[in-house]
Protein backbone atom coordinates (compact mmCIF):
# COMPACT_ATOMS: atom_id res chain seq x y z
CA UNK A 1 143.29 -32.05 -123.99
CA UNK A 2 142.33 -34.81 -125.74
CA UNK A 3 142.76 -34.61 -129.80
CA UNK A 4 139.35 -35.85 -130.28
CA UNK A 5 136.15 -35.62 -127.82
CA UNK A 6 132.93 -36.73 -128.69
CA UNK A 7 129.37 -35.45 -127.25
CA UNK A 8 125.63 -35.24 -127.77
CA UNK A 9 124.76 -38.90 -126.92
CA UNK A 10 121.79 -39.67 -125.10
CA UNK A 11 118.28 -41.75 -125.21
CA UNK A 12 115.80 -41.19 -127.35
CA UNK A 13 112.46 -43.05 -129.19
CA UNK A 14 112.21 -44.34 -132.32
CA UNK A 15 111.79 -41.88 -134.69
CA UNK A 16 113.86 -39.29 -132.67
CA UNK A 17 116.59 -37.14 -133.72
CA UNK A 18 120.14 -36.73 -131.98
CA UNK A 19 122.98 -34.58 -133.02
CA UNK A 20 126.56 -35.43 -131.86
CA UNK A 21 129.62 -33.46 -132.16
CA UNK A 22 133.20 -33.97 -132.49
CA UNK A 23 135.64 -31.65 -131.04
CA UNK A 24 138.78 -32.43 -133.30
CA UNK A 25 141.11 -29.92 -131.69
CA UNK A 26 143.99 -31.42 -132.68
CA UNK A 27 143.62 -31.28 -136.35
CA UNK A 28 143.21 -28.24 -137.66
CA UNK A 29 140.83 -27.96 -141.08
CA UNK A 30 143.97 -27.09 -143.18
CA UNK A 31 145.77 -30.59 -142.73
CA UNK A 32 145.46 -32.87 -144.67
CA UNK A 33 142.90 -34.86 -142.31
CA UNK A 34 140.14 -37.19 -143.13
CA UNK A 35 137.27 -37.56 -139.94
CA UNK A 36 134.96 -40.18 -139.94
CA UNK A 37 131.83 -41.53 -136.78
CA UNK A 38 131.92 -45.02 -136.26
CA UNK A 39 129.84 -46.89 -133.82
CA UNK A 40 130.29 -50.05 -132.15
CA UNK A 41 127.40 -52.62 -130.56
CA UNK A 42 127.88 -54.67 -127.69
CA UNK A 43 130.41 -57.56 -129.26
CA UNK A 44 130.32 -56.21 -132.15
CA UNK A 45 132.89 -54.63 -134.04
CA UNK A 46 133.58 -51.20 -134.95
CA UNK A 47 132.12 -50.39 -138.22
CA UNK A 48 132.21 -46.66 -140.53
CA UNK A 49 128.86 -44.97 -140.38
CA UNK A 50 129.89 -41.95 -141.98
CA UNK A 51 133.43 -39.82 -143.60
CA UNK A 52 134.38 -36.43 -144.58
CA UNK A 53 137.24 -35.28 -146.50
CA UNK A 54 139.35 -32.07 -146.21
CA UNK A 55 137.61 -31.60 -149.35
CA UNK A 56 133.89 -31.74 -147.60
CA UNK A 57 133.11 -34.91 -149.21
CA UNK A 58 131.30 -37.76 -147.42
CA UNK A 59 130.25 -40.63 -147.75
CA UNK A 60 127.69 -43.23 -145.46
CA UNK A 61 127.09 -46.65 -145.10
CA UNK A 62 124.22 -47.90 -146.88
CA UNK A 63 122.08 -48.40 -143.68
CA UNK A 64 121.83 -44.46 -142.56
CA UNK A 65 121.96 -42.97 -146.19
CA UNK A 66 118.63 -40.05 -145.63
CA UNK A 67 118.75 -40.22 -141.94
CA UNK A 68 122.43 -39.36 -141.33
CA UNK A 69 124.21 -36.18 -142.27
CA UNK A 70 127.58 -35.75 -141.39
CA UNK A 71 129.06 -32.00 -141.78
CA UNK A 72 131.84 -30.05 -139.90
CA UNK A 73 133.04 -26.96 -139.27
CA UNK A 74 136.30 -26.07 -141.02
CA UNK A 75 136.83 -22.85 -139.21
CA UNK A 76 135.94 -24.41 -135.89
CA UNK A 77 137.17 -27.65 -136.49
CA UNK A 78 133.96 -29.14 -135.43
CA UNK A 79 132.18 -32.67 -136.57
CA UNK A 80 128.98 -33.13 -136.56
CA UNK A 81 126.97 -36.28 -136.77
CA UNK A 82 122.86 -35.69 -137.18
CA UNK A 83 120.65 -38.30 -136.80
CA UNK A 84 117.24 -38.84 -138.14
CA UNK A 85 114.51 -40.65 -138.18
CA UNK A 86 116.65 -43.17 -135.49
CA UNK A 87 115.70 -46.80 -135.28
CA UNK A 88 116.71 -49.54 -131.94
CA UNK A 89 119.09 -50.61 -134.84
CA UNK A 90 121.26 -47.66 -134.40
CA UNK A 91 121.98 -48.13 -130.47
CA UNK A 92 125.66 -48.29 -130.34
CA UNK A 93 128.75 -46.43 -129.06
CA UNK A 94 129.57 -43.57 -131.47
CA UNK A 95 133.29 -42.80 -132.08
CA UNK A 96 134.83 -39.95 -133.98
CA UNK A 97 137.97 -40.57 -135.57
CA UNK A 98 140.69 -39.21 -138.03
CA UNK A 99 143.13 -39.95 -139.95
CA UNK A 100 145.31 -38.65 -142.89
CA UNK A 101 143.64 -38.48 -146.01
CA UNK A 102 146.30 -40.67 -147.63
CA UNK A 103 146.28 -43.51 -145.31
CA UNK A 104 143.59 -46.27 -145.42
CA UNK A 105 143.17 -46.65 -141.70
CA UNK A 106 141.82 -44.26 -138.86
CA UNK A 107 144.88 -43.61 -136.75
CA UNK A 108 143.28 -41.56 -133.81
CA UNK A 109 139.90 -42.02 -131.76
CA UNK A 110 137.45 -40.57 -129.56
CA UNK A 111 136.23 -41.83 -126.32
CA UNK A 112 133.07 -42.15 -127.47
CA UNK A 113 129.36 -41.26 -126.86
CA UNK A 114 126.45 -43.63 -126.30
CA UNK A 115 123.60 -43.63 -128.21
CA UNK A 116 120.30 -45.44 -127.15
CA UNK A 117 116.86 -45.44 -129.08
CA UNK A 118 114.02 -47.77 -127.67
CA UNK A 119 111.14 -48.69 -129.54
């Protein structure tokens, strides 16, 4: 089984909401794990959209601050992603990643989950 398996992707309208989840069976809410969702557009490089600590922590880039909420369950092990309020501008391939809080760099990924919102 893969460590890390994203789903909830899909097509929606502006405006719409989506909610994707992260199955991070391979790291188990008591390590010492950081997760984060990135998202990649065609050509474009991979870029952070959203992190979590093992603390519960996050933090979000500046362009889905009020429309994204990222959360998890520590029991569960679970990642969540919810989207609001989405815009064409967030159309990408979403990624969930982790890697250990101490390190500066996201060591494992996701497959990924595609994301489409038409005006």
């Amino acid at each position: 089984q893969a460590p890390l398996k994203e789903s909830g992707g899909g097509s929606v309208q502006y405006g719409g909401s989506l909610r994707l989840t992260c199955y991070a069976s391979g790291y188990p809410g008591s390590w010492n794990y950081c997760l984060g969702w990135f998202r990649q557009v065609q050509g474009g490089d991979r870029t952070e959209v959203a992190g979590i600590d093992n603390a519960g922590r996050t933090t979000y880039t500046n362009s889905v601050k009020g429309r994204f909420t990222i959360s998890k369950d520590f029991p569960k092990n679970i990642l969540y992603l919810q989207m609001n309020n989405l815009k064409p501008e967030d159309t990408a391939i979403y990624y969930c990643a982790a890697r250990r809080c101490g390190d500066t760099t996201y060591s494992v990924w996701g497959q990924g989950t595609q994301v489409t919102v038409s005006s």
